[in-house]
N, C-alpha and C. Protein backbone atom coordinates (compact mmCIF):
# COMPACT_ATOMS: atom_id res chain seq x y z
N UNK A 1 -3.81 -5.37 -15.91
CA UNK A 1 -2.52 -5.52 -15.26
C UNK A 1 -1.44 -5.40 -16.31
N UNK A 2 -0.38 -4.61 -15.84
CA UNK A 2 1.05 -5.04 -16.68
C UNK A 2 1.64 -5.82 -17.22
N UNK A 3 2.12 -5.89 -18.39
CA UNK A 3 2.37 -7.58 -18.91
C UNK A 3 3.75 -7.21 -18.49
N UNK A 4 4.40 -8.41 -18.20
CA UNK A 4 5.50 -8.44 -17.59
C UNK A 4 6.84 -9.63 -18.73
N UNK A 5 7.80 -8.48 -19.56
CA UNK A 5 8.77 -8.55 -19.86
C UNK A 5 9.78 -8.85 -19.95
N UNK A 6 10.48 -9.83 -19.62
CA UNK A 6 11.76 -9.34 -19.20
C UNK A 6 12.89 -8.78 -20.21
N UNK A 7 13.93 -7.81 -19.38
CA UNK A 7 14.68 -6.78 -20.91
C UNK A 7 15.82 -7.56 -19.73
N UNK A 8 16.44 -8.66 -19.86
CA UNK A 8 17.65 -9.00 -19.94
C UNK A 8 18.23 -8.66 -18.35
N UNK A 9 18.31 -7.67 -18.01
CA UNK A 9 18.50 -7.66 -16.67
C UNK A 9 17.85 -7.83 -15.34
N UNK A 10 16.75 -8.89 -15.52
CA UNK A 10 15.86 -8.99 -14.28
C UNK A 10 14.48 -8.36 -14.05
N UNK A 11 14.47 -7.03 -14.49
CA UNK A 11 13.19 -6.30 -14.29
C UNK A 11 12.94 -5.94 -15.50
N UNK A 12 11.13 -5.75 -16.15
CA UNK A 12 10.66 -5.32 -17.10
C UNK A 12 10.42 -3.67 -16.76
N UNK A 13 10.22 -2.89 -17.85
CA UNK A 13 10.20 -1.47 -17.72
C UNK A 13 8.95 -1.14 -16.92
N UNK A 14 8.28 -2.03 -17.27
CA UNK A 14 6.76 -1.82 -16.59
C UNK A 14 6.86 -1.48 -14.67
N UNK A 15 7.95 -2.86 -14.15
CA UNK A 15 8.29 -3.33 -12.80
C UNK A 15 8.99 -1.73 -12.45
N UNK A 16 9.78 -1.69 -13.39
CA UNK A 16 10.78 0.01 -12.73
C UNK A 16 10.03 0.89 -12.81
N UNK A 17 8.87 1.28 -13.60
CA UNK A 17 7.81 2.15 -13.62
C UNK A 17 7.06 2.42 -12.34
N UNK A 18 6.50 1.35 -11.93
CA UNK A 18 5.68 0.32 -10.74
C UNK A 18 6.74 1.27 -9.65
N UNK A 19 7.78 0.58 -9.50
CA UNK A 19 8.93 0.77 -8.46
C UNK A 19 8.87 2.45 -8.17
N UNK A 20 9.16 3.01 -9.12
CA UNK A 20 9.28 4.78 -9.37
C UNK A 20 8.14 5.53 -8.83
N UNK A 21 6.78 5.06 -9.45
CA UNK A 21 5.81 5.32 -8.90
C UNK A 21 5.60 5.31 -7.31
N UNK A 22 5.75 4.30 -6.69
CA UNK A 22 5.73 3.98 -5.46
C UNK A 22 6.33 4.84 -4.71
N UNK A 23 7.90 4.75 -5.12
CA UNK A 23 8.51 5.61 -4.12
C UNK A 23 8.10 7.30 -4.19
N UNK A 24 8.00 7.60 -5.34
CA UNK A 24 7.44 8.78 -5.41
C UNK A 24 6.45 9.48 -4.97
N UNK A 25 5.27 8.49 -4.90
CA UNK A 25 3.96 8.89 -4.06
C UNK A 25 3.72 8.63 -2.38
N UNK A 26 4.94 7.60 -2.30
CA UNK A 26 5.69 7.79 -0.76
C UNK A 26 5.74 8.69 -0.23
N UNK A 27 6.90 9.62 -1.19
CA UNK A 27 7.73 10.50 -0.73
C UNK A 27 6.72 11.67 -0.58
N UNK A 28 5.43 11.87 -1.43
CA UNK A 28 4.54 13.05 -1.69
C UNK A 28 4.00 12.68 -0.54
N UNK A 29 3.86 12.01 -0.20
CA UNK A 29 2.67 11.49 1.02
C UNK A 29 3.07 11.95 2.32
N UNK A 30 4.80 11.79 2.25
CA UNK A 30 4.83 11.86 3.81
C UNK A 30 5.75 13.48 3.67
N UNK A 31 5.82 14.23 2.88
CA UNK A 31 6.33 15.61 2.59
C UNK A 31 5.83 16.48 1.39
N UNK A 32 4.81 15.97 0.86
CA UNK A 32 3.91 16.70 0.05
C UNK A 32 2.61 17.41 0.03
N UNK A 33 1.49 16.45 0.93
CA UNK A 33 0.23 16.35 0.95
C UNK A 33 -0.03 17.31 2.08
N UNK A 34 -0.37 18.11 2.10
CA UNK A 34 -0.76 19.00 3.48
C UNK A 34 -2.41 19.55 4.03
N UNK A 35 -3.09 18.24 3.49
CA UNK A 35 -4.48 18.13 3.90
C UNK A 35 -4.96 18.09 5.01
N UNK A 36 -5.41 19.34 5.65
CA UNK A 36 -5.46 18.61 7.40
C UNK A 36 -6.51 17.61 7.33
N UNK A 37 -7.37 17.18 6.86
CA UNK A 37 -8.00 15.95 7.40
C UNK A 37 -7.42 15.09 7.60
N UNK A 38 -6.33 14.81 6.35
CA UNK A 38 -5.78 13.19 6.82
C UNK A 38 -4.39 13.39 7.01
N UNK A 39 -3.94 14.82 7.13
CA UNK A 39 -2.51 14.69 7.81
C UNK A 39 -1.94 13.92 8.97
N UNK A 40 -2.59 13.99 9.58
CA UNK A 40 -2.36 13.42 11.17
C UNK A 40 -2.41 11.88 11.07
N UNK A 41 -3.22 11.54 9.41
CA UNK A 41 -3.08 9.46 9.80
C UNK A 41 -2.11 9.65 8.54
N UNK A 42 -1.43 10.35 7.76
CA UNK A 42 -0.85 9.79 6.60
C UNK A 42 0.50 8.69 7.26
N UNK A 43 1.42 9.19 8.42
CA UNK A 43 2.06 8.61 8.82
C UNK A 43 2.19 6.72 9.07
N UNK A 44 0.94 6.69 9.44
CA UNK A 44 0.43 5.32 9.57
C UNK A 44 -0.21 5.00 8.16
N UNK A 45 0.34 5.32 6.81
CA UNK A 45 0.00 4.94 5.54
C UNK A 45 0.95 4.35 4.98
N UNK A 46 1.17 3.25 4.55
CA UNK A 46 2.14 2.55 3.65
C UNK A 46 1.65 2.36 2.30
N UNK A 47 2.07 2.75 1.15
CA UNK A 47 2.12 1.82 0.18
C UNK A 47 2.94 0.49 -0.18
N UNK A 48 1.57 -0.41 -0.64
CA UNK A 48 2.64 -1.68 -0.72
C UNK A 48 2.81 -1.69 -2.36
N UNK A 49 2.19 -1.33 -3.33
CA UNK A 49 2.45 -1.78 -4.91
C UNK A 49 1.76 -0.94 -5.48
N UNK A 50 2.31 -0.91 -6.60
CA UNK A 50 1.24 0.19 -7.67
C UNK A 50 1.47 -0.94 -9.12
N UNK A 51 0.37 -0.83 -9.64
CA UNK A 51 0.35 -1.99 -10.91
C UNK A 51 -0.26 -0.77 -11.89
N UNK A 52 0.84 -0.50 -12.93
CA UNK A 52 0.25 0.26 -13.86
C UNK A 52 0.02 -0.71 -15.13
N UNK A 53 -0.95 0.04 -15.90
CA UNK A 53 -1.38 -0.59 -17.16
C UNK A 53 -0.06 -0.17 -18.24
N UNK A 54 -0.88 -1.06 -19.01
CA UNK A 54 0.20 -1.35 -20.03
C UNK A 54 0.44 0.37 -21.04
N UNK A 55 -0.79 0.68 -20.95
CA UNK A 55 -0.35 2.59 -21.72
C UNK A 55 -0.18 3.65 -20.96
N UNK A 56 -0.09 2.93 -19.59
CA UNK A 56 0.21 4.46 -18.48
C UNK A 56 -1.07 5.21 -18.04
N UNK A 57 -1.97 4.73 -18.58
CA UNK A 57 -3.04 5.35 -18.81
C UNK A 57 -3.72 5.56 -16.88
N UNK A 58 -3.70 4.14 -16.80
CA UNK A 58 -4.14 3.63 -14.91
C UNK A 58 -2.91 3.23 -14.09
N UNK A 59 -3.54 3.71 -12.89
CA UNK A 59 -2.13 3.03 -11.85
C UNK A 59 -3.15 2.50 -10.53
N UNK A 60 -3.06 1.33 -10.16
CA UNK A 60 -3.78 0.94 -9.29
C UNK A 60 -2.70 1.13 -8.05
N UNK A 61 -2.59 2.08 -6.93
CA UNK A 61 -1.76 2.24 -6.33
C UNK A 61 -2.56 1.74 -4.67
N UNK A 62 -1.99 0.27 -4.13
CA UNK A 62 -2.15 -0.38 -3.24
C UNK A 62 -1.31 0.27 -1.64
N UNK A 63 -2.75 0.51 -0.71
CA UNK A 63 -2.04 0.66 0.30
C UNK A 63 -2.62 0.57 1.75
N UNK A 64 -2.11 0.49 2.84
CA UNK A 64 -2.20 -0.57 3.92
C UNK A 64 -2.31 0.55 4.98
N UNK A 65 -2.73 0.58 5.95
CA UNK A 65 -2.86 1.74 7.47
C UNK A 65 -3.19 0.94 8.39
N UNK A 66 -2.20 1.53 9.35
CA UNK A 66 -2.22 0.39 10.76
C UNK A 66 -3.29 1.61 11.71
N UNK A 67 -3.42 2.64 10.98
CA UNK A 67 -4.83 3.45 11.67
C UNK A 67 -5.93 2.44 11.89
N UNK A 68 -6.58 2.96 13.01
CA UNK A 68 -8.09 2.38 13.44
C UNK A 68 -8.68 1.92 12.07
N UNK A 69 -9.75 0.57 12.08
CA UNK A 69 -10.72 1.20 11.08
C UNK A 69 -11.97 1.98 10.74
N UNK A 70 -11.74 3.00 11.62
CA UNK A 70 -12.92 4.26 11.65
C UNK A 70 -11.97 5.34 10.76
N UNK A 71 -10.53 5.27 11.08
CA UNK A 71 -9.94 6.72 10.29
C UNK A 71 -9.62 5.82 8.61
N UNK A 72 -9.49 4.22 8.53
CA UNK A 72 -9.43 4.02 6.92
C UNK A 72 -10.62 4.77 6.06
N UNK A 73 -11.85 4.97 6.12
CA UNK A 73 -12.85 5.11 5.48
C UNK A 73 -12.21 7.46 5.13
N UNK A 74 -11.55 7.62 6.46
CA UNK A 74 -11.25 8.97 5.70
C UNK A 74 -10.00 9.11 5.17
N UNK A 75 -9.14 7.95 5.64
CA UNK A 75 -7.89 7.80 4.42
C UNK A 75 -7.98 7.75 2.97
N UNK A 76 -9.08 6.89 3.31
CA UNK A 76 -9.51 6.46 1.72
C UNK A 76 -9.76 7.35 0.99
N UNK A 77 -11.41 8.42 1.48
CA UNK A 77 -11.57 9.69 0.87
C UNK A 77 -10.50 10.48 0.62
N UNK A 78 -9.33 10.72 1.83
CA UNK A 78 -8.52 12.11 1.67
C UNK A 78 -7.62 11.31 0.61
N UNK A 79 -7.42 10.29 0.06
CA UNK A 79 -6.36 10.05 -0.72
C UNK A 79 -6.80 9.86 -2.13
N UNK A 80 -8.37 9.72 -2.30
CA UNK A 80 -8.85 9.68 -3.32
C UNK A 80 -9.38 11.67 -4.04
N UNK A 81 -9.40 11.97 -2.94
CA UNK A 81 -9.49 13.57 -3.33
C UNK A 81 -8.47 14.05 -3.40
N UNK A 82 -6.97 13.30 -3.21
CA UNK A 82 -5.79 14.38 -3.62
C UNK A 82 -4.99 13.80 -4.69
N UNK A 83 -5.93 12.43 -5.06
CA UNK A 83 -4.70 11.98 -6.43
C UNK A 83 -4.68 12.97 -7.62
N UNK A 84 -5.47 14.10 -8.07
CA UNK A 84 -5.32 15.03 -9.12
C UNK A 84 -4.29 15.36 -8.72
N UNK A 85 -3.87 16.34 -7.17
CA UNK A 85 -2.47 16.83 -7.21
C UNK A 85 -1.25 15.88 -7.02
N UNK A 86 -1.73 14.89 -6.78
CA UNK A 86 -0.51 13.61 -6.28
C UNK A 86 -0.11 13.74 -7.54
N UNK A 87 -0.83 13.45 -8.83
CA UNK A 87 -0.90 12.89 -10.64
C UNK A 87 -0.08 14.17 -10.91
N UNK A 88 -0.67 15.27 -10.38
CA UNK A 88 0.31 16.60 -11.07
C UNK A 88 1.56 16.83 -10.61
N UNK A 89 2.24 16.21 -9.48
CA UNK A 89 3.35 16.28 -8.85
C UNK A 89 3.93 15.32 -9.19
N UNK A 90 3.61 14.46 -9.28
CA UNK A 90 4.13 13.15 -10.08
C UNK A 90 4.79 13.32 -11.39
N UNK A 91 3.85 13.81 -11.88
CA UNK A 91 4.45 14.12 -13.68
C UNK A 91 5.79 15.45 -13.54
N UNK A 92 6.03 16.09 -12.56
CA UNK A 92 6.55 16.60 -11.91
C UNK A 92 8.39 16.20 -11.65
N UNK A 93 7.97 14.96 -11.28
CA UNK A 93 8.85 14.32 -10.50
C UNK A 93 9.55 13.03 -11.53
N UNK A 94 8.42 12.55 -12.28
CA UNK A 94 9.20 11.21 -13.44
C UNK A 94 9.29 11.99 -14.77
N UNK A 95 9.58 11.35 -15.47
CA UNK A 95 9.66 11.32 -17.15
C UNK A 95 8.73 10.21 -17.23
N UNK A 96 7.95 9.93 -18.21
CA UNK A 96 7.31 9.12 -18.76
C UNK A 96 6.28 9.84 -19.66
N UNK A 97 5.85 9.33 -20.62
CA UNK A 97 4.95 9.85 -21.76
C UNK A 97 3.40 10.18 -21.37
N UNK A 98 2.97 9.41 -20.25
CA UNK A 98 1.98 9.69 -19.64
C UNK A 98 1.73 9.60 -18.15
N UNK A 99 1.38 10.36 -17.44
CA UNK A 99 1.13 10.10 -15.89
C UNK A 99 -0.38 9.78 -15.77
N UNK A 100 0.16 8.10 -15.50
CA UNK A 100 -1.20 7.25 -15.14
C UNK A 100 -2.29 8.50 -13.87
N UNK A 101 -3.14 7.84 -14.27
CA UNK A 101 -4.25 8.53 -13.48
C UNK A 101 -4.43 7.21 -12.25
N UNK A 102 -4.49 7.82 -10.83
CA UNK A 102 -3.89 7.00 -9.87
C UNK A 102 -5.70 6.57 -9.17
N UNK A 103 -5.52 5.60 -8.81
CA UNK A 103 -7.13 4.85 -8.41
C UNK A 103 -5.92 4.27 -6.93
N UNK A 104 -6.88 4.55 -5.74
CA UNK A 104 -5.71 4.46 -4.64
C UNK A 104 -7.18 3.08 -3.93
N UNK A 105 -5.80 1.69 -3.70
CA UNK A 105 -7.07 0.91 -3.21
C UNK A 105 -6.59 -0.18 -1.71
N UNK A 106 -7.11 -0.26 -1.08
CA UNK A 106 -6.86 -0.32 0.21
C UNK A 106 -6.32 -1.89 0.30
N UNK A 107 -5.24 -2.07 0.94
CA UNK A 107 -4.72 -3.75 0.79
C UNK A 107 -5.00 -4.13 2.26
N UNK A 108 -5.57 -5.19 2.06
CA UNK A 108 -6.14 -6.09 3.83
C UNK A 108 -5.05 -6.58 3.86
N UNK A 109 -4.07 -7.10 3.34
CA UNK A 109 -3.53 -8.44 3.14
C UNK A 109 -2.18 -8.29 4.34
N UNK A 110 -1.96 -6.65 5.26
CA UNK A 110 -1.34 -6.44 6.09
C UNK A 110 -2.32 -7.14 6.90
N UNK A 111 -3.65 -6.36 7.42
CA UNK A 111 -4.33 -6.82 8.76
C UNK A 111 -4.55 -8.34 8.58
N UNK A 112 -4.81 -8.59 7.21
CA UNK A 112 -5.34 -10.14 7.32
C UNK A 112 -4.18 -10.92 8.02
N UNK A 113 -3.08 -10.44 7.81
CA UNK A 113 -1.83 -11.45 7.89
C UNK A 113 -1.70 -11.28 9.65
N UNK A 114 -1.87 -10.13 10.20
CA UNK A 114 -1.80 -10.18 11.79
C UNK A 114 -2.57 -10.86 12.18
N UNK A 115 -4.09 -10.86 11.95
CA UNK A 115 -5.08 -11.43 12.76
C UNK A 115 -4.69 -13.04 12.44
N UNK A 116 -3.70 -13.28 11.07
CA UNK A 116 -3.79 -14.96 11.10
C UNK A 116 -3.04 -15.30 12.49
N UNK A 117 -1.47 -14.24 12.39
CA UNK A 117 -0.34 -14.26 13.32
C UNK A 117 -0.90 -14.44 14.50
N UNK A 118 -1.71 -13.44 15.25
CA UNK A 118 -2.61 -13.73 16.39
C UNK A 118 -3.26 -15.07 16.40
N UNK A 119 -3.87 -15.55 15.40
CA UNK A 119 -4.92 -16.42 16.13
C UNK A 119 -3.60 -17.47 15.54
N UNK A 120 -2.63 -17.79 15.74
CA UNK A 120 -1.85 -18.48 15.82
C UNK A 120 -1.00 -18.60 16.88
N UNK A 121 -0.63 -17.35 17.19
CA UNK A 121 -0.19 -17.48 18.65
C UNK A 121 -1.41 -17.84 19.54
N UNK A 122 -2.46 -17.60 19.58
CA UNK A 122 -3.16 -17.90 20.37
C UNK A 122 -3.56 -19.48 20.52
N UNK A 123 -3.74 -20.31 19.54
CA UNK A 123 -3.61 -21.57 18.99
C UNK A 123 -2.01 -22.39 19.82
N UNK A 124 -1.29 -21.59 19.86
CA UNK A 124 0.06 -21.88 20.15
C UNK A 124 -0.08 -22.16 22.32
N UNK A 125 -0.44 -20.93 22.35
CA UNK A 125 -0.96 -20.76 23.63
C UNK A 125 -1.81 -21.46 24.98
N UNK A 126 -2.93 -21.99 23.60
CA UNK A 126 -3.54 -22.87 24.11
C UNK A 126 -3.24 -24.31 24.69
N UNK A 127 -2.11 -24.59 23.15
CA UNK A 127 -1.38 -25.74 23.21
C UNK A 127 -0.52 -26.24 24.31
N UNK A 128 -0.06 -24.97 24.93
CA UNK A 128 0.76 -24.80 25.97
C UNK A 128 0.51 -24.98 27.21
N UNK A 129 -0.57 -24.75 27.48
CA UNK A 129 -1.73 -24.30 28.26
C UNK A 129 -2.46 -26.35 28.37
N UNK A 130 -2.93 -26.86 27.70
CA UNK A 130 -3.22 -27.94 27.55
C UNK A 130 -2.46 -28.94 27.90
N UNK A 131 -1.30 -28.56 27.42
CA UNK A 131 -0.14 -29.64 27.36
C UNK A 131 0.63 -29.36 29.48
N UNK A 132 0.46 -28.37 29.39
CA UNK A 132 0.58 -28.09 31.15
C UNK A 132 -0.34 -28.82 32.16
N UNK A 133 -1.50 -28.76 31.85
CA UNK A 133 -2.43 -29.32 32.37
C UNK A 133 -2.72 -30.48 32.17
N UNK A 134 -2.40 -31.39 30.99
CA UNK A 134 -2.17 -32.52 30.98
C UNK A 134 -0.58 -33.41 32.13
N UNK A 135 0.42 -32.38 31.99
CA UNK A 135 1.61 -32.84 32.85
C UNK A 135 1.41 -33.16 34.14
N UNK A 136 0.23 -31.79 34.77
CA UNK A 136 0.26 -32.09 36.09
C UNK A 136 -0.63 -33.34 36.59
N UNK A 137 -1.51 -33.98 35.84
CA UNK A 137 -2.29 -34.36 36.93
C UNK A 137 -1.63 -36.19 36.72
């Protein structure tokens, strides 16, 4: 992971690196990539973070799909077979001394957070539901 700096104004170079990256492989993603396998789910692809190493060398680039999970398993492939050209468009697109080599890795921490939301409303529901049926009788 990135060691994290601070240069006086809030963010370390590492964080604006991180930041640059992101939006950039955004932007390739949703007007760059023209793979028909996974064209049709890139839309439903978010990146949430990219954590580069400290020599540029790796970029762990984190990301989330509200696609089924039958089409994640070919997100995964089609995004792991196009980071060579993602890496070459990239270097393309920043300045930096090296264009990390991109390892693309799937974040639960969207679905985990719905299914909590759900079984909270549902928890909520019940409560409601209980507390009704306690009033009437």
């Amino acid at each position: 992971m990135a060691t994290r700096r601070s240069s006086g104004h809030g963010f370390s170079r590492s964080d604006r690196v991180n930041e640059q990256i992101r939006r950039e492989l955004a932007d390739l993603l949703r007007f760059g990539l023209k793979d028909p396998r996974i064209a049709a789910r890139l839309p439903l692809v978010t990146l949430t973070d990219v954590e580069v190493t400290a020599d540029y060398a790796h970029a762990k680039v984190f990301y989330t799909s509200m696609a089924d999970p039958d089409s994640n398993a070919l997100i995964d492939e089609g995004l792991k077979r196009s980071a060579g050209f993602l890496r070459r468009e990239l270097g393309r697109r920043i300045r930096i001394h090296q264009i990390p080599e991109l390892h693309f890795v799937f974040d639960s921490s969207v679905q985990e957070g719905t299914r909590l939301s759900r079984l909270i409303d549902e928890a909520i529901e019940s409560d409601k539901k209980l507390n009704d049926e306690l009033g009437e009788e």
